[in-house]
C-alpha atoms as a PDB file:
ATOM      1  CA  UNK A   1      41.389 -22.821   4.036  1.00  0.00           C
ATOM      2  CA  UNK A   2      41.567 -19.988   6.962  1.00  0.00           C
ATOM      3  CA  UNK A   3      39.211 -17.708   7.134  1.00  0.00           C
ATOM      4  CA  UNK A   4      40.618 -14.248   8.295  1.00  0.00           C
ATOM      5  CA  UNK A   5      37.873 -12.398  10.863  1.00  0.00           C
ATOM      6  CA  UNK A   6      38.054  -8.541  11.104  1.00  0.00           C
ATOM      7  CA  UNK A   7      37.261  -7.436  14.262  1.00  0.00           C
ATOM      8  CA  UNK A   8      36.211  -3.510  14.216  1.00  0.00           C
ATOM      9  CA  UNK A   9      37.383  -1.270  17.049  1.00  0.00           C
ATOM     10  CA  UNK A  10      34.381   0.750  18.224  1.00  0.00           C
ATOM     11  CA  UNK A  11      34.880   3.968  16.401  1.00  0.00           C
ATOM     12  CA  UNK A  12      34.083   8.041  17.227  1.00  0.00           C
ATOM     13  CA  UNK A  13      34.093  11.002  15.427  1.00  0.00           C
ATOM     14  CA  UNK A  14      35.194  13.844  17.053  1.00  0.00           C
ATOM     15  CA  UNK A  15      33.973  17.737  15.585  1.00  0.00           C
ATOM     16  CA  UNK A  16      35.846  20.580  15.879  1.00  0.00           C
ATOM     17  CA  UNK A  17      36.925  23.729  14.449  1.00  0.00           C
ATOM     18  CA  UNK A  18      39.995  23.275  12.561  1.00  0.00           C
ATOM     19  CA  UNK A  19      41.750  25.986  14.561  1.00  0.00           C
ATOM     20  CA  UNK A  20      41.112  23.387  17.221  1.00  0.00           C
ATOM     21  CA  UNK A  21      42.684  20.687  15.481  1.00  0.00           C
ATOM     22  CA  UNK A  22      45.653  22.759  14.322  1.00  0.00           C
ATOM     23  CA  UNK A  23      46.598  23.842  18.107  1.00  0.00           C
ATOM     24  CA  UNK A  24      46.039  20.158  19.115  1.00  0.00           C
ATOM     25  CA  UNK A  25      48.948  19.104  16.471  1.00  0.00           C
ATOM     26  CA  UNK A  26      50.584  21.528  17.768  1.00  0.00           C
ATOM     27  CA  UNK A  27      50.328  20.718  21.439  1.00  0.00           C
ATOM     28  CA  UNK A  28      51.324  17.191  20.237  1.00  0.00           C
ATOM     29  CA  UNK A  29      54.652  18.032  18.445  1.00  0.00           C
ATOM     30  CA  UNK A  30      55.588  19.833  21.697  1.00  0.00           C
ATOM     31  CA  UNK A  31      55.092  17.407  23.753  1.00  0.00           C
ATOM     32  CA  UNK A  32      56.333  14.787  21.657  1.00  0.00           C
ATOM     33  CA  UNK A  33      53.188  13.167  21.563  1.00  0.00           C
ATOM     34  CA  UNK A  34      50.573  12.442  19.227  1.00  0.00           C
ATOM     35  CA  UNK A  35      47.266  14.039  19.104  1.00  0.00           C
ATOM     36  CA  UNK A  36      45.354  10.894  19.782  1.00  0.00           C
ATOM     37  CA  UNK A  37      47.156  10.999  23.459  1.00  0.00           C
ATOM     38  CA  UNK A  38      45.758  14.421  24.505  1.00  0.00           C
ATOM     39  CA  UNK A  39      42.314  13.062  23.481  1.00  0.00           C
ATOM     40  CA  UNK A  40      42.860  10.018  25.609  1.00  0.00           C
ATOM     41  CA  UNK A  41      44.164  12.508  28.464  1.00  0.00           C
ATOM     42  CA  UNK A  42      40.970  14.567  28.153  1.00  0.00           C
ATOM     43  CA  UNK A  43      38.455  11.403  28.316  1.00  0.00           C
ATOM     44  CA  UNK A  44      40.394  10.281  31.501  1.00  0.00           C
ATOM     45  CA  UNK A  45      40.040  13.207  32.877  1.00  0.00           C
ATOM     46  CA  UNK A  46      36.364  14.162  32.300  1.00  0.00           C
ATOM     47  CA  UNK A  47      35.403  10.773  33.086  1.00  0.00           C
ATOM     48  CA  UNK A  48      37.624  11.340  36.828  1.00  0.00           C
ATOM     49  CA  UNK A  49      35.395  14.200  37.461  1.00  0.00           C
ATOM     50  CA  UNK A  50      32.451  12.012  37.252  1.00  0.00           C
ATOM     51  CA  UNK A  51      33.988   9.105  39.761  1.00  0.00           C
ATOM     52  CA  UNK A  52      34.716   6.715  36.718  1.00  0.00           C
ATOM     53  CA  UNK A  53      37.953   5.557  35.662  1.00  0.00           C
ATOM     54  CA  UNK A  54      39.169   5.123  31.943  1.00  0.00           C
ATOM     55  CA  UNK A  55      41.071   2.041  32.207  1.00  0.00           C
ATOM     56  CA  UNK A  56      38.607   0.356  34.259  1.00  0.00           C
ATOM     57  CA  UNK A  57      36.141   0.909  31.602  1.00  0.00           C
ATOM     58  CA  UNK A  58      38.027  -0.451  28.809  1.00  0.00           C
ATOM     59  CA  UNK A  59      38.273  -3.568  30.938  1.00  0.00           C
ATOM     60  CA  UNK A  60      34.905  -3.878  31.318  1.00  0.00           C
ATOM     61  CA  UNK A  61      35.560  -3.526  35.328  1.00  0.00           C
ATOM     62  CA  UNK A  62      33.359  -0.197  36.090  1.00  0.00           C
END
């Protein structure tokens, strides 16, 4: 018999006013995009301004 392993994603919670939310769907539809991808776009760019690079990081490279 196989046992199945779950491997959990490191998980974030992110507050906000809904207002906040709301415009971010909205952002999202515009651009054909999906909310989640203008939260990755933010973290890549706050972590630029502080010399560090996003994709790097996931890699475990920085």
């Amino acid at each position: 018999m196989k046992v199945r392993q779950r491997i959990e994603k490191p998980h974030a919670s992110l507050y906000a006013h809904p207002r906040v939310f709301k415009k971010l769907r909205e952002i999202a539809a515009a651009e054909d995009c999906k909310p989640h991808d203008l939260y990755v776009e933010g973290l890549r760019m706050v972590l630029a301004r502080y010399g560090y690079d996003l994709d790097r990081l996931e890699k475990g490279e920085a």
